[in-house]
C-alpha atoms as a PDB file:
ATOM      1  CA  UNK A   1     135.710-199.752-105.570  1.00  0.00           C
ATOM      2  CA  UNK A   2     133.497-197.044-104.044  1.00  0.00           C
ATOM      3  CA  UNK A   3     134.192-193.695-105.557  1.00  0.00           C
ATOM      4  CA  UNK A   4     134.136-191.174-102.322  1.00  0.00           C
ATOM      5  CA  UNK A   5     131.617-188.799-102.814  1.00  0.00           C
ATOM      6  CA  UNK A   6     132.040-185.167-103.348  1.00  0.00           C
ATOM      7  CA  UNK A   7     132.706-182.813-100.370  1.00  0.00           C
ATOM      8  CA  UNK A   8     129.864-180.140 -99.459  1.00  0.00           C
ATOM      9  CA  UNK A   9     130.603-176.777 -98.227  1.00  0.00           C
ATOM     10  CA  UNK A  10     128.714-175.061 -95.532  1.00  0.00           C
ATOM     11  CA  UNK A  11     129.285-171.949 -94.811  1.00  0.00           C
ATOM     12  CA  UNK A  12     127.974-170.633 -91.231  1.00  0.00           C
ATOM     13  CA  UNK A  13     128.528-166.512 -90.563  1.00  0.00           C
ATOM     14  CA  UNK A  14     129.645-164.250 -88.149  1.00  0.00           C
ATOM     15  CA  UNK A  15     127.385-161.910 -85.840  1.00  0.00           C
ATOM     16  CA  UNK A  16     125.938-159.345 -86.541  1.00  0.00           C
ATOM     17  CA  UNK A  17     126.603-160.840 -90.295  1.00  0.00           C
ATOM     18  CA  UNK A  18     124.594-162.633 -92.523  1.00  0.00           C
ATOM     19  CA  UNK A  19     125.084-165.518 -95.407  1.00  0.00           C
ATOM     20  CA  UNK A  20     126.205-162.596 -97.763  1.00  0.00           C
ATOM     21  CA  UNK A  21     129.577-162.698 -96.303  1.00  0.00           C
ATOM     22  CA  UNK A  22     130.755-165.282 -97.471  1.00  0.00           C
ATOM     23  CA  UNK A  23     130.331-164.072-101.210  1.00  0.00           C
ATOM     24  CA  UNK A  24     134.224-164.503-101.555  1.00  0.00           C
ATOM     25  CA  UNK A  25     133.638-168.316-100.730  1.00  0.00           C
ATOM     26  CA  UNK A  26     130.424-168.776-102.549  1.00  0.00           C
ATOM     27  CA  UNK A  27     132.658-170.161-105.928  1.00  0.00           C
ATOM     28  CA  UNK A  28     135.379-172.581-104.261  1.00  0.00           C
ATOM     29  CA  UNK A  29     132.490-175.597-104.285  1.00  0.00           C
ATOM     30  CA  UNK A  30     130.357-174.274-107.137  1.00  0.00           C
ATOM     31  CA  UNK A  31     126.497-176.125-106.779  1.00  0.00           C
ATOM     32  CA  UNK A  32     127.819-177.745-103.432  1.00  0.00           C
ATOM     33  CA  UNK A  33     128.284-174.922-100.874  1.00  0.00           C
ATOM     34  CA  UNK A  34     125.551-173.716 -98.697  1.00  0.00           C
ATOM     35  CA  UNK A  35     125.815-170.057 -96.528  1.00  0.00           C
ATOM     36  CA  UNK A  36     122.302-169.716 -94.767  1.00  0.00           C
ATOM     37  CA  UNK A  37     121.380-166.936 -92.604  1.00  0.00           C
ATOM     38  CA  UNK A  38     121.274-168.603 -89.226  1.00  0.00           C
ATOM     39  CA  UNK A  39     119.220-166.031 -86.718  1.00  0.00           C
ATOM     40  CA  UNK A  40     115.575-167.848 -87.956  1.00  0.00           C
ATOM     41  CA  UNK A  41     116.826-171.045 -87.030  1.00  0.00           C
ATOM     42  CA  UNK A  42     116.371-170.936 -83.537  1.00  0.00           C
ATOM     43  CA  UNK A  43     117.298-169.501 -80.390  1.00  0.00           C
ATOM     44  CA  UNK A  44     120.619-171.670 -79.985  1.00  0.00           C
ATOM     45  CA  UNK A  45     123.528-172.589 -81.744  1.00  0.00           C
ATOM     46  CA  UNK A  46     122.035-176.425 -81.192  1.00  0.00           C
ATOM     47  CA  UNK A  47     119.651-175.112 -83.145  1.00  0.00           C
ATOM     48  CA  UNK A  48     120.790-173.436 -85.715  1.00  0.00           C
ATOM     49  CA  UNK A  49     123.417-176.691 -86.203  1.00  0.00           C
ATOM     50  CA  UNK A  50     120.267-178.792 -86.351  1.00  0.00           C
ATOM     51  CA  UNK A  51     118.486-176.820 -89.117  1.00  0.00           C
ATOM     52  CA  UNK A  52     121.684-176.213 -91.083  1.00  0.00           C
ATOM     53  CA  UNK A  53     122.070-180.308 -91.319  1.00  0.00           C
ATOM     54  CA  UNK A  54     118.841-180.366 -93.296  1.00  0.00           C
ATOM     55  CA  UNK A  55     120.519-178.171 -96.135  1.00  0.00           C
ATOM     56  CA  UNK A  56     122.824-180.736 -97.090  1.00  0.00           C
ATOM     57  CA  UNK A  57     122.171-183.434 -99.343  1.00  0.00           C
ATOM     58  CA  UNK A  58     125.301-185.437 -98.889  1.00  0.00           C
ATOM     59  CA  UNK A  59     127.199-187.064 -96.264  1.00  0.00           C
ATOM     60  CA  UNK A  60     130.695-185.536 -96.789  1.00  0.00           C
ATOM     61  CA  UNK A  61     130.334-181.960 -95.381  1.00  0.00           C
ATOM     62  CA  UNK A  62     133.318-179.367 -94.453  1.00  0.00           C
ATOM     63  CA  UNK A  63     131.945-176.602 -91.751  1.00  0.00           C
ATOM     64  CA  UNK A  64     133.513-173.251 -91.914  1.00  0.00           C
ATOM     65  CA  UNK A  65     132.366-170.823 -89.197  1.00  0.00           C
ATOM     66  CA  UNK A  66     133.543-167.705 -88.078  1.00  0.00           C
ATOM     67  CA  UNK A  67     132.677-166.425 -84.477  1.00  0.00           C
ATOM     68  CA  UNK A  68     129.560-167.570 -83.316  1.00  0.00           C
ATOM     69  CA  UNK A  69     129.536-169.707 -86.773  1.00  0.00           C
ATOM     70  CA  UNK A  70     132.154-171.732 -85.689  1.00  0.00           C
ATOM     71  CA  UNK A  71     130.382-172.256 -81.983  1.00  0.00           C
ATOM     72  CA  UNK A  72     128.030-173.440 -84.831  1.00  0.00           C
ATOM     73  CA  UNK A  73     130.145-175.149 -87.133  1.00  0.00           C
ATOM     74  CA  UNK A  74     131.113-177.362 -83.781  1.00  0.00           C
ATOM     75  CA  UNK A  75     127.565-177.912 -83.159  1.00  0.00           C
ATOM     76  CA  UNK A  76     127.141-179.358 -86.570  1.00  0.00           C
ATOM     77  CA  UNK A  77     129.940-181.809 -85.777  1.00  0.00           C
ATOM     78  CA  UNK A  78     128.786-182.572 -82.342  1.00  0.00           C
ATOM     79  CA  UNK A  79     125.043-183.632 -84.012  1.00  0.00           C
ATOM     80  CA  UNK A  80     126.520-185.389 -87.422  1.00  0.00           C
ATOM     81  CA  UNK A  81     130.464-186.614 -86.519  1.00  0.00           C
ATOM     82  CA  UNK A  82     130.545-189.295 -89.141  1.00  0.00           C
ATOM     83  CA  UNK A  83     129.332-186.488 -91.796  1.00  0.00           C
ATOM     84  CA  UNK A  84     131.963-183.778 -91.058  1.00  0.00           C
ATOM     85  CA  UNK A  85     135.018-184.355 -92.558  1.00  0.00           C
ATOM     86  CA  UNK A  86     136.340-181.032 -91.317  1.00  0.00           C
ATOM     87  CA  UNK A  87     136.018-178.413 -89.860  1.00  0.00           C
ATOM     88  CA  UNK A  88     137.153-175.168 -90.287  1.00  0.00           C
ATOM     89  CA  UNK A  89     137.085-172.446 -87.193  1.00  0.00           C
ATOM     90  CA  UNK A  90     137.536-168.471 -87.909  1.00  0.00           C
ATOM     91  CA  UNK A  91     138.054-166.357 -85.028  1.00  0.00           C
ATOM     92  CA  UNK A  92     135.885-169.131 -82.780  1.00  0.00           C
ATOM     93  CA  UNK A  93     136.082-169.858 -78.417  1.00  0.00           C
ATOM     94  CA  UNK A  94     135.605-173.776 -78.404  1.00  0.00           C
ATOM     95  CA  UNK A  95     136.304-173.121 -74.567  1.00  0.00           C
ATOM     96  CA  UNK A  96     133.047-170.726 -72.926  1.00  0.00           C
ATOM     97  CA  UNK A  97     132.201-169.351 -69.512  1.00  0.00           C
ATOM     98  CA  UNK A  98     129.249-167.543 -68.866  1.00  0.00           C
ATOM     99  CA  UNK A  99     129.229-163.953 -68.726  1.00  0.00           C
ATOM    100  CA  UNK A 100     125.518-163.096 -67.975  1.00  0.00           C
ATOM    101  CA  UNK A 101     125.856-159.279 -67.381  1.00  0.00           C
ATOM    102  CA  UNK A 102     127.296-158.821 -70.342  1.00  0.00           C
ATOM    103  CA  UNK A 103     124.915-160.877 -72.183  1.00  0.00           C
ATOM    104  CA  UNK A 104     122.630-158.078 -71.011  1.00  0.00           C
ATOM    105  CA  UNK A 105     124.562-155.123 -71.628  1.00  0.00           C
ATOM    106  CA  UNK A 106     124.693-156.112 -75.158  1.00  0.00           C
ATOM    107  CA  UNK A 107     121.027-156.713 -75.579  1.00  0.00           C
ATOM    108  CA  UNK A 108     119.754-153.437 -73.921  1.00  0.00           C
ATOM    109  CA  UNK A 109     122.445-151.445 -75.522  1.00  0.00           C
ATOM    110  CA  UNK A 110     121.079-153.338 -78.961  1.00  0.00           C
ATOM    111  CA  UNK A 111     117.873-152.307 -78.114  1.00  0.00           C
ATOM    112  CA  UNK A 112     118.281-148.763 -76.752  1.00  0.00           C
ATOM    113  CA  UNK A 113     120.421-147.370 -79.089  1.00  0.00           C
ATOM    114  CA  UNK A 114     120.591-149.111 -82.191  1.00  0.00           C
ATOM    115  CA  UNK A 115     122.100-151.256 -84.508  1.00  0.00           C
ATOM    116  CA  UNK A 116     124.365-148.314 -86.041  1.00  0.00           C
ATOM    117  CA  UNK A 117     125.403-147.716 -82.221  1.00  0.00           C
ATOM    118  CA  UNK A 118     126.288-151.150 -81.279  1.00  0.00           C
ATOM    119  CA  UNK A 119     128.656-151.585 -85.031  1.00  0.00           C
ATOM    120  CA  UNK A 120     130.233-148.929 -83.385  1.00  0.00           C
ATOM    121  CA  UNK A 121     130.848-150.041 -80.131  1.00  0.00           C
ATOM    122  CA  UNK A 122     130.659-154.027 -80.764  1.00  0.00           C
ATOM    123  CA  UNK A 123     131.973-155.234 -83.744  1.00  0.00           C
ATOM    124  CA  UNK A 124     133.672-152.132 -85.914  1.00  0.00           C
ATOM    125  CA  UNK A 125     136.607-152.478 -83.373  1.00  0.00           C
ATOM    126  CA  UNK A 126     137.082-156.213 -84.480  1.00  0.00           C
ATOM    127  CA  UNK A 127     138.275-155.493 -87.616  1.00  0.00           C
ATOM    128  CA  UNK A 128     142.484-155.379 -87.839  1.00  0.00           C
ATOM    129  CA  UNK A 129     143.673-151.183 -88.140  1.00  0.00           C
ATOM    130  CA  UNK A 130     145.358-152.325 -91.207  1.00  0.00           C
ATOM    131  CA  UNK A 131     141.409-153.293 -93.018  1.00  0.00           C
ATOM    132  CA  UNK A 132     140.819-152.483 -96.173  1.00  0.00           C
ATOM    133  CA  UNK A 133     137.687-149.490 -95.684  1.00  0.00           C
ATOM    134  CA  UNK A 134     135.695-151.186 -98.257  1.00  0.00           C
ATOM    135  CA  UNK A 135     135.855-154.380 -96.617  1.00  0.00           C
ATOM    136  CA  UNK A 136     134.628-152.195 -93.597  1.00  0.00           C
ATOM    137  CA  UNK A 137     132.190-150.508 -94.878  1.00  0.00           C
ATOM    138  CA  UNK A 138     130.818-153.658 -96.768  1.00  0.00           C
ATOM    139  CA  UNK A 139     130.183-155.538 -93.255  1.00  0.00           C
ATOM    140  CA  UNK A 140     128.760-152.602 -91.704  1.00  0.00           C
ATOM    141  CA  UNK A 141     126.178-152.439 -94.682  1.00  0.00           C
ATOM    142  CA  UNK A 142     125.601-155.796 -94.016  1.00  0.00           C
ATOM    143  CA  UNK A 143     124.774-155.587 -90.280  1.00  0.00           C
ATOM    144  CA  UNK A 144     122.899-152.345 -90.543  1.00  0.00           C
ATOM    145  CA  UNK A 145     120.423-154.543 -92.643  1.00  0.00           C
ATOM    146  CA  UNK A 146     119.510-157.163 -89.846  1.00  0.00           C
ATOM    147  CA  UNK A 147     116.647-157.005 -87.822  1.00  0.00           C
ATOM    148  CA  UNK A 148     117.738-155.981 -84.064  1.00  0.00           C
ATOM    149  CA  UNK A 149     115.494-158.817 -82.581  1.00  0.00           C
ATOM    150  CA  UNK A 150     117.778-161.555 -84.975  1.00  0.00           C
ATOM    151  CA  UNK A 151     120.695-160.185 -83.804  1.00  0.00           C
ATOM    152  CA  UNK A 152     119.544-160.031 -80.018  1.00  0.00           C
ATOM    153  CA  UNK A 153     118.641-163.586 -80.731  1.00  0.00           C
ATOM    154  CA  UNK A 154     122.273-164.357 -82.359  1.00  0.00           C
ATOM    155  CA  UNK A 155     123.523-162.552 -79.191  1.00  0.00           C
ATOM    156  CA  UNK A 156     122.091-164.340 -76.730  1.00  0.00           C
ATOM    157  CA  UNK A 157     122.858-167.800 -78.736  1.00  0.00           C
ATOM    158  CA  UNK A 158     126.400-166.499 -79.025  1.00  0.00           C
ATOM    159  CA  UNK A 159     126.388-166.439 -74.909  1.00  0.00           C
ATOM    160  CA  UNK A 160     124.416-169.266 -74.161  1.00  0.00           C
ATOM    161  CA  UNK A 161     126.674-171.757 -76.124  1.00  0.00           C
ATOM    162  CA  UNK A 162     127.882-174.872 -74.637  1.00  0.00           C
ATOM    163  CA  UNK A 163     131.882-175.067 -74.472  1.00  0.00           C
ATOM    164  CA  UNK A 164     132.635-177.418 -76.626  1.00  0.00           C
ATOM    165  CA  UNK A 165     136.559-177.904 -76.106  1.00  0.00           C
ATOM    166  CA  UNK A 166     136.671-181.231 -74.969  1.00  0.00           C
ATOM    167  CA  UNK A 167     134.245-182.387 -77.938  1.00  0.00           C
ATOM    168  CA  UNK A 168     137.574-180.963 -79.879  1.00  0.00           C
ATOM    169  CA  UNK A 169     140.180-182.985 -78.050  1.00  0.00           C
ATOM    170  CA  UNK A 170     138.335-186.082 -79.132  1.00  0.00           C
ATOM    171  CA  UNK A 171     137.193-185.418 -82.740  1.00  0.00           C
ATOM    172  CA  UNK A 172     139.251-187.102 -84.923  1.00  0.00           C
ATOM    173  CA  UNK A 173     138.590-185.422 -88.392  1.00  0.00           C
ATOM    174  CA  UNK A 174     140.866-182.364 -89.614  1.00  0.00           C
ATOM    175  CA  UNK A 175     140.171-178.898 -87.068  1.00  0.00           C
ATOM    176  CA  UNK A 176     141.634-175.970 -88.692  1.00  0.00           C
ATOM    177  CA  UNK A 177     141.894-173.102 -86.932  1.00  0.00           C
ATOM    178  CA  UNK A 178     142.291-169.806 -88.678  1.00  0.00           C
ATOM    179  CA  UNK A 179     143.250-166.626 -86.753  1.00  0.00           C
ATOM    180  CA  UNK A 180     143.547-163.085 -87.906  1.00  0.00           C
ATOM    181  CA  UNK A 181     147.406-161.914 -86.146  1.00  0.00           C
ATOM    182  CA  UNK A 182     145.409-158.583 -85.004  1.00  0.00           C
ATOM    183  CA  UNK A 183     141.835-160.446 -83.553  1.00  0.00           C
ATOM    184  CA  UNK A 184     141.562-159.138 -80.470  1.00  0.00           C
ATOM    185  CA  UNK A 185     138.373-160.988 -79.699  1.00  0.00           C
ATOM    186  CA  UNK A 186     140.027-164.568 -79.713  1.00  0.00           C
ATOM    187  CA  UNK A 187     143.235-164.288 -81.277  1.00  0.00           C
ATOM    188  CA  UNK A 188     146.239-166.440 -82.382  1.00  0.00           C
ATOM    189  CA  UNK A 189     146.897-167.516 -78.337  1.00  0.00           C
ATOM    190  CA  UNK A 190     143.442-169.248 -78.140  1.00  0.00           C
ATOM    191  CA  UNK A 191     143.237-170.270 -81.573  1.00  0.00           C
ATOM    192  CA  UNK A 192     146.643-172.213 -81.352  1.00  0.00           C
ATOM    193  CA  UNK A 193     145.392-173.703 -77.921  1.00  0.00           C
ATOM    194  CA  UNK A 194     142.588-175.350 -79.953  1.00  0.00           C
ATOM    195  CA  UNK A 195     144.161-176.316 -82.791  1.00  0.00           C
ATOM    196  CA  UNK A 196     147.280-178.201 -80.385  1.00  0.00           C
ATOM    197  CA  UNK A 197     143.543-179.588 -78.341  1.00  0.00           C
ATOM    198  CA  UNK A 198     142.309-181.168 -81.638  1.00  0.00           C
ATOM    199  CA  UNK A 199     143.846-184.674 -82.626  1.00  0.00           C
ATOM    200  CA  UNK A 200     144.412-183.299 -86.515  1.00  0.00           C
ATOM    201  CA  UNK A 201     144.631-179.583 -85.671  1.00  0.00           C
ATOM    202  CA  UNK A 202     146.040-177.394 -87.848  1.00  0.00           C
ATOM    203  CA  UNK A 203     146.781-173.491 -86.730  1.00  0.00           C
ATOM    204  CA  UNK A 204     147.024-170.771 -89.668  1.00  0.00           C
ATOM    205  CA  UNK A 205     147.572-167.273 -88.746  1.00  0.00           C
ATOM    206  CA  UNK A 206     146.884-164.309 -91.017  1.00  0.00           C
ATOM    207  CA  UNK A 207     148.956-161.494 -90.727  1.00  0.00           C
ATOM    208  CA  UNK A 208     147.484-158.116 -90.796  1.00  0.00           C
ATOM    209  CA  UNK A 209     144.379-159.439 -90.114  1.00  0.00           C
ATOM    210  CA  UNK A 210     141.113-159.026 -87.267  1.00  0.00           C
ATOM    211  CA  UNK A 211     138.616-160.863 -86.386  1.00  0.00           C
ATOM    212  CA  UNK A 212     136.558-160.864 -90.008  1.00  0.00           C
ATOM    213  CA  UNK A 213     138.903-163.005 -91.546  1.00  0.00           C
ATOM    214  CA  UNK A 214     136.655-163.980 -95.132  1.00  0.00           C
ATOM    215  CA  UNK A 215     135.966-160.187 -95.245  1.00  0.00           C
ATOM    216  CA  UNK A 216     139.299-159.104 -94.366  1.00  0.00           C
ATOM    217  CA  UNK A 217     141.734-161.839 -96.093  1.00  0.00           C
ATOM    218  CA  UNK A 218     139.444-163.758 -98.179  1.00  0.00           C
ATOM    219  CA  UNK A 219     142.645-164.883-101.109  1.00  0.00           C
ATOM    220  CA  UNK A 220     144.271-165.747 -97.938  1.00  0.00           C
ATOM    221  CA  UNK A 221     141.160-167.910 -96.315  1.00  0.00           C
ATOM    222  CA  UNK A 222     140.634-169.268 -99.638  1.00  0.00           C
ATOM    223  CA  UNK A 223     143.989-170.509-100.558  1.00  0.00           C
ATOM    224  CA  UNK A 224     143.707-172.823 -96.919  1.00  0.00           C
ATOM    225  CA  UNK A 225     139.491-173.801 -97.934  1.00  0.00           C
ATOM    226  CA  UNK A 226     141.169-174.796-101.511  1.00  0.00           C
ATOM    227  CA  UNK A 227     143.627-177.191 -99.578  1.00  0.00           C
ATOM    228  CA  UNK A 228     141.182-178.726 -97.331  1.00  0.00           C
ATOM    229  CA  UNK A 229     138.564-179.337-100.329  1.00  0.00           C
ATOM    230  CA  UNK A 230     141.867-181.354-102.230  1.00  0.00           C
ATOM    231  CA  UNK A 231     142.642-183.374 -99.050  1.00  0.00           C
ATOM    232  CA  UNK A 232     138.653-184.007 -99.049  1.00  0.00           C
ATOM    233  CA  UNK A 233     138.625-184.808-103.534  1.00  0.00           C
ATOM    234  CA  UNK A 234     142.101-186.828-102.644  1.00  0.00           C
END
């Protein structure tokens, strides 16, 4: 009888994040999980899914993304379905419609101001009121170390992404979808629209939660990875 092989992790991060977020992740799959920085891959999340393939060295693979990492994560699964054995989707719009003006806002106000200005005006609101400040102040540090033309680059990948929600309602592996209770960028509403879209969807809500859920709950992301890496081993 053929043994399955072992599951891979891959670990694909928010904007205006890098791999380092997942550090609370980093041990669940020790030797077999993967959390590259995604803005040098390319100008599009087709991209990005293309040159995060060529990490892994198996053929078992579970995708986590959050945010634009999930648009990623999906991308990954659209390119490789027989390798994905899951996916997992943090705070991530399967469903997208253009909005090209404020594609642009967001790159000019990147580029006139700052990346301390657009943390401010962007992202710091994503996080749930209830955050733990260290958490905070840990993905702030983060994003304040990116180069503004990678994360204009994530931006406009972020935009420019393909909806993907009828590649959902036909892929056939487990789609868990994880919402923070307090995400105000695509929240428990969407989230359990995708995971009721997805043949084997699952829906998990975290209370007191935002949009950053591996920086802002990562026991409680953990705890559901650990499950879907048993259902993978079983």
């Amino acid at each position: 009888m053929r043994i399955p092989q072992a599951p891979e992790l891959l670990l694909l991060h928010a904007l205006p994040l890098d791999g380092s977020m997942w550090a609370g992740q980093m041990d669940l799959l020790p030797d077999a999980t993967h959390a590259p920085t995604l803005y040098d891959f390319g100008e599009s999340v087709e991209q990005w899914a293309a040159a995060a393939l060529k990490l892994l060295y198996g053929d078992r693979v579970i995708v986590v993304g959050c945010s634009v990492g999930g648009s990623c994560a999906i991308e990954v699964a659209v390119a490789a379905p027989d390798r994905v054995v899951a996916l997992v989707l943090i705070g991530t719009k399967a469903a997208h419609r253009p909005e090209p003006a404020l594609h642009e806002d967001a790159l000019h106000r990147l580029r006139d101001t700052g990346m301390a200005e657009a943390w401010r005006i962007y992202w710091a609101p994503l996080f749930a009121a209830s955050a733990d400040p260290r958490s905070v102040a840990r993905a702030k540090e983060i994003a304040l170390a990116q180069r503004t033309e990678a994360v204009a680059r994530g931006i406009t990948a972020f935009h420019c992404r393909p909806s993907r929600i009828d590649f959902l309602s036909a892929f056939e592996a487990p789609v868990v979808v994880v919402a923070g209770a307090d995400d105000i960028a695509s929240g428990p509403k969407i989230s359990a629209a995708q995971a009721a879209t997805a043949p084997a969807g699952q829906l998990h809500v975290i209370p007191d939660c935002g949009h950053y859920v591996p920086l802002e709950r990562p026991e409680s992301l953990n705890g559901i990875l650990r499950r879907a890496i048993a259902a993978q081993r079983g």
